[in-house]
Protein backbone atom coordinates (compact mmCIF):
# COMPACT_ATOMS: atom_id res chain seq x y z
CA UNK A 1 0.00 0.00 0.00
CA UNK A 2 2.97 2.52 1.20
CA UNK A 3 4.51 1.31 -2.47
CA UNK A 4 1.80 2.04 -4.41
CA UNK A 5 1.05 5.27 -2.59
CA UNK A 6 4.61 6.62 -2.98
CA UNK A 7 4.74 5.61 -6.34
CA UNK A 8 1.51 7.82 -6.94
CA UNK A 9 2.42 10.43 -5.43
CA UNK A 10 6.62 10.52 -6.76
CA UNK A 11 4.89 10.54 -10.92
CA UNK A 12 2.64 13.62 -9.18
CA UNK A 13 5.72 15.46 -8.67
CA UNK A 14 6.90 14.86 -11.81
CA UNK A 15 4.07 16.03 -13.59
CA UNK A 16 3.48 18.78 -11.32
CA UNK A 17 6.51 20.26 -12.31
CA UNK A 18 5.57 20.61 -15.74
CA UNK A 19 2.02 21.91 -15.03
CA UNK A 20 1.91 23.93 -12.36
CA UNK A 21 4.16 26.53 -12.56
CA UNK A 22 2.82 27.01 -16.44
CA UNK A 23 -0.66 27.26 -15.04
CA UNK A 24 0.27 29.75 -12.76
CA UNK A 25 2.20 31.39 -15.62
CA UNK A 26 -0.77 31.76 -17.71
CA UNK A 27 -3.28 32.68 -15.10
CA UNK A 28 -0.68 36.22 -14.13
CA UNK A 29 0.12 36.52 -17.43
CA UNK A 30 -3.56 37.31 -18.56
CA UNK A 31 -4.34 39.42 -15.25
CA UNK A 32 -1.23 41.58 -15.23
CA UNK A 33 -1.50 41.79 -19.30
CA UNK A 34 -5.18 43.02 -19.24
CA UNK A 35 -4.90 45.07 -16.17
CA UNK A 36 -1.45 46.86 -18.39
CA UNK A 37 -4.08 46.84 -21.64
CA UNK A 38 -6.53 48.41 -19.88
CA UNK A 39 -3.99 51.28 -18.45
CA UNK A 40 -2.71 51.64 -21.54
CA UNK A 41 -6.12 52.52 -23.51
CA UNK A 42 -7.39 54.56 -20.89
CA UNK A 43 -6.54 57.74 -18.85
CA UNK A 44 -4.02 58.12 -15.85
CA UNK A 45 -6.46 57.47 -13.39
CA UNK A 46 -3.53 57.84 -10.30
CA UNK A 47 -4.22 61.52 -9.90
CA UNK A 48 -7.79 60.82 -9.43
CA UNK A 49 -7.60 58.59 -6.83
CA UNK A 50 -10.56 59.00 -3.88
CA UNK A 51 -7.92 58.82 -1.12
CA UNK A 52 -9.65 57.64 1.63
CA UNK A 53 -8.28 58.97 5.23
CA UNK A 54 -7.74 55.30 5.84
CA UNK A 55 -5.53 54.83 2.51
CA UNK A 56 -2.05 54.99 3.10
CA UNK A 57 -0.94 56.39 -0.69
CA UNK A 58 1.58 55.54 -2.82
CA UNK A 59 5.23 54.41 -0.52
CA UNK A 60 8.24 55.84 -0.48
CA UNK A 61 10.22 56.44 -3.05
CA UNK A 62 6.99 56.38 -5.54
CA UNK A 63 5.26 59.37 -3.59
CA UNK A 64 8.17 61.46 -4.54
CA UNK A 65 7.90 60.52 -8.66
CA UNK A 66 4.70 62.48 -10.77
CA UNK A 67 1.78 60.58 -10.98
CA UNK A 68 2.29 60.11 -14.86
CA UNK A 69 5.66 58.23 -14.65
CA UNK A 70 3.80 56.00 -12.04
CA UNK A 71 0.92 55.42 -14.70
CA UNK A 72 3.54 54.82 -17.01
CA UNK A 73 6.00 52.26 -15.46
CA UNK A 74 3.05 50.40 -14.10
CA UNK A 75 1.30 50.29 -17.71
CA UNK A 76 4.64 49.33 -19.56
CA UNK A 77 5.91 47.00 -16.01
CA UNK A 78 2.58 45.15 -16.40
CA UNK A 79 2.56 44.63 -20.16
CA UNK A 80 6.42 43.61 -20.38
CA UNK A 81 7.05 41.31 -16.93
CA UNK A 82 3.94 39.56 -18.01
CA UNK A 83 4.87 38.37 -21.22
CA UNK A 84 8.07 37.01 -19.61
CA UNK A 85 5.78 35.21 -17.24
CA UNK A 86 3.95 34.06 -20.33
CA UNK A 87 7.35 32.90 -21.94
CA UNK A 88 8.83 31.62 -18.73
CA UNK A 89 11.75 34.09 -19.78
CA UNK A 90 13.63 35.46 -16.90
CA UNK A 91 11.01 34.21 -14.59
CA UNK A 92 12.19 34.96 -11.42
CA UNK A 93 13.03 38.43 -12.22
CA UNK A 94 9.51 39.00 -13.82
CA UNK A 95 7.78 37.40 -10.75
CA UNK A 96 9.26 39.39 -8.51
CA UNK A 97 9.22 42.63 -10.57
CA UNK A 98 5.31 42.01 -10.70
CA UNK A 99 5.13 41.51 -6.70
CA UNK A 100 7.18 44.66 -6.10
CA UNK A 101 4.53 46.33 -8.56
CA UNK A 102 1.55 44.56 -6.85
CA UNK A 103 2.54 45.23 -3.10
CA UNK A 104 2.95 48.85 -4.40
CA UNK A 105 -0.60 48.94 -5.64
CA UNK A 106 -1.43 47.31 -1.98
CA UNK A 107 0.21 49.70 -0.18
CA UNK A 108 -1.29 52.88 -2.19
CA UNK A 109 -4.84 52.17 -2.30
CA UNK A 110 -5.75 48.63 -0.45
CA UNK A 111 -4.08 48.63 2.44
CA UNK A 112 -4.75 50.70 5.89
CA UNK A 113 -3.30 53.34 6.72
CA UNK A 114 -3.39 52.24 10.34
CA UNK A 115 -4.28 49.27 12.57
CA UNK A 116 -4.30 48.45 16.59
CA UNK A 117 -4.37 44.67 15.90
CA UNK A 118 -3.68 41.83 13.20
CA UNK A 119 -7.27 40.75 13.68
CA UNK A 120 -8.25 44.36 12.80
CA UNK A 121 -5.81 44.62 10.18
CA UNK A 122 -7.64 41.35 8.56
CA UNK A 123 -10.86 43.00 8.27
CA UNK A 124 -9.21 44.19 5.29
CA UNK A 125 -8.89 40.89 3.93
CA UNK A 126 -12.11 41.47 1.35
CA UNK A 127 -12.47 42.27 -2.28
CA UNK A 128 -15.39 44.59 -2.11
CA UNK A 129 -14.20 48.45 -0.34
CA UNK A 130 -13.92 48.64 2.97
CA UNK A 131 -12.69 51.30 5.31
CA UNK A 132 -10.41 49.13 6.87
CA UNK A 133 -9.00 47.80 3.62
CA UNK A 134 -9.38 45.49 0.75
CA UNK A 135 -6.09 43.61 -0.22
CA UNK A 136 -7.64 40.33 -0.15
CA UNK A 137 -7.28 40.48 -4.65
CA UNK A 138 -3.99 41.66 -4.51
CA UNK A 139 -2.68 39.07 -1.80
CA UNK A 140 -4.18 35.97 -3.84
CA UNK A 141 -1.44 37.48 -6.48
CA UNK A 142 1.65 37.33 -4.35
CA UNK A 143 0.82 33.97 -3.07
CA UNK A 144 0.70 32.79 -6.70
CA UNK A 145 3.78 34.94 -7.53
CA UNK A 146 5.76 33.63 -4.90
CA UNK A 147 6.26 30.04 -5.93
CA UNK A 148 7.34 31.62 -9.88
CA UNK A 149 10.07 33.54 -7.57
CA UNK A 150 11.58 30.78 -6.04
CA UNK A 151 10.86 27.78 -8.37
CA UNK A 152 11.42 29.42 -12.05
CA UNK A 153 8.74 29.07 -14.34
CA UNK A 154 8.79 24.97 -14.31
CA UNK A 155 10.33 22.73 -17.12
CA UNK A 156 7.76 24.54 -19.94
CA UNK A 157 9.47 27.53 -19.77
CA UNK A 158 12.54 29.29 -21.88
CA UNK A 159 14.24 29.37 -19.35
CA UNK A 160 14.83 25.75 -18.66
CA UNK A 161 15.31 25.58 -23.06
CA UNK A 162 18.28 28.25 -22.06
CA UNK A 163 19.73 25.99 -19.14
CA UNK A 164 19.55 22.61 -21.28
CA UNK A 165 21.35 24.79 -23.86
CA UNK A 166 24.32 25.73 -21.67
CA UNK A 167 24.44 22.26 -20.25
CA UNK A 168 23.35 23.95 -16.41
CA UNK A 169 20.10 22.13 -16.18
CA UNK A 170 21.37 19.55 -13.57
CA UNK A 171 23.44 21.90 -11.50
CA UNK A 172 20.24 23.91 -10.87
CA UNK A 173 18.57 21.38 -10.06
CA UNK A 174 20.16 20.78 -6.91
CA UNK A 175 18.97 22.55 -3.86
CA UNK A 176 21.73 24.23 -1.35
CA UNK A 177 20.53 24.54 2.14
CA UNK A 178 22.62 27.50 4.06
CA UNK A 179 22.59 30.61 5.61
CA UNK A 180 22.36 32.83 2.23
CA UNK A 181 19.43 30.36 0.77
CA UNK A 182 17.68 31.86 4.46
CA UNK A 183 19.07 35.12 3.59
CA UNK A 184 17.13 35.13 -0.10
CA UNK A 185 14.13 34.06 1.63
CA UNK A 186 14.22 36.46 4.16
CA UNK A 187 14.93 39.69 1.34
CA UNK A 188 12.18 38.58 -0.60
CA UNK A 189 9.97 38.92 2.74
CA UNK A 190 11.33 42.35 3.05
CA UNK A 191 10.49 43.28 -0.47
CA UNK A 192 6.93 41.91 -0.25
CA UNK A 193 6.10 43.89 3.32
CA UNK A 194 8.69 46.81 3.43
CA UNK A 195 6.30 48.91 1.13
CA UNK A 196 3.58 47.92 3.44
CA UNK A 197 4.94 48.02 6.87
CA UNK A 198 8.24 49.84 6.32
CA UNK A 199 9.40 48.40 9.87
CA UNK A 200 8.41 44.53 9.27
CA UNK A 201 11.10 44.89 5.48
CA UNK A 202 13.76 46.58 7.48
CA UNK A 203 13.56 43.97 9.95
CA UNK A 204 13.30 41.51 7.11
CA UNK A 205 16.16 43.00 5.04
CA UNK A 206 18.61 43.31 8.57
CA UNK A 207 17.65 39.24 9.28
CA UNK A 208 18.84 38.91 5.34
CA UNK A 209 22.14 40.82 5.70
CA UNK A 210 23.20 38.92 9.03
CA UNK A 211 22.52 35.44 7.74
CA UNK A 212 24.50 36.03 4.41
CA UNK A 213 27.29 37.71 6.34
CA UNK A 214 26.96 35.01 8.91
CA UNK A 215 30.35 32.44 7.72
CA UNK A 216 29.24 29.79 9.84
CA UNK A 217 25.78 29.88 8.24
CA UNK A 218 27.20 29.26 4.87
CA UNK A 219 27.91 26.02 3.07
């Protein structure tokens, strides 16, 4: 029974690996590529924004830049990073490029400008407007961005064509377990919150820096 059962379940993960990560390539490709379309054939709707006094408005450093460069990296970002998700071109670059540009959009008009509590700071967790937020939409996306960060975009994808090419595909394949691989977890953390909760990606980004630094840490 155990036999059969691992057998099952070791063919799953061989399959999975060429089907999910295209699925989830396909499913961000079409919402980041219509959301860019749809920017793109309208008007700059980031001046008009309803700020609400519990909307915390664009982050650091994009507060300082006009609202028309904003409109226009975020049309163009959208567009471009999500027809390297469709390719599975650069993968991990594109997926996180698309979190940093989704967490932004979190932080500027879904996400409260101020909470006593994480249960209050859940309420938020909704699609439909509510004063004490509405990032439930944009969260869904960076849990399905996350796994195109840190596994590639799967064996469908250029980018495994480019490593079979240059004869790397096996060495990538292997996973290193260490102080830095912690350290790469722990940035990405800081670049999915510190836009959010400045303090939580310093925090984050200090944790990153001491376990890369760290030399008994390393491998």
């Amino acid at each position: 029974m155990f036999d059969l059962y691992d057998n099952v379940t070791a063919r799953l993960k061989t399959s999975g690996d060429y089907l999910w990560p295209l699925a989830l390539r396909l499913v961000m490709f079409w919402e980041f590529w219509e959301a860019g379309i749809k920017k793109l054939r309208g008007e700059n709707w980031f001046a008009d924004i309803p700020w609400a006094d519990w909307q915390k408005g664009f982050p650091w450093p994009f507060s300082l830049v006009p609202t028309d460069l904003n409109w226009l990296v975020a049309t163009w970002g959208e567009l471009f990073f999500s027809v390297l998700i469709l390719l599975g071109l650069f993968t991990r670059f594109a997926a996180l490029s698309l979190l940093v540009i989704t967490v932004v959009a979190t932080a500027a008009v879904h996400w409260p400008a101020g909470w006593s509590s994480l249960g209050e700071l859940w309420n938020g967790y909704v699609i439909t407007a509510k004063d004490a937020g509405n990032f439930k939409l944009p969260l869904l996306f960076v849990v399905i961005l996350l796994p195109l960060v840190f596994h590639g975009g799967g064996k469908l994808s250029v980018d495994q064509l480019l490593l079979k090419l240059t004869g790397r595909d096996s060495y990538v394949g292997d996973r290193i377990a260490d102080g830095i691989a912690a350290a790469l977890m722990f940035a990405v953390i800081g670049v999915m919150t510190v836009f959010l909760e400045p303090a939580w990606g310093i925090v984050c980004f200090v944790i990153a820096v001491i376990l890369g630094l760290t030399p008994a840490l390393r491998r």
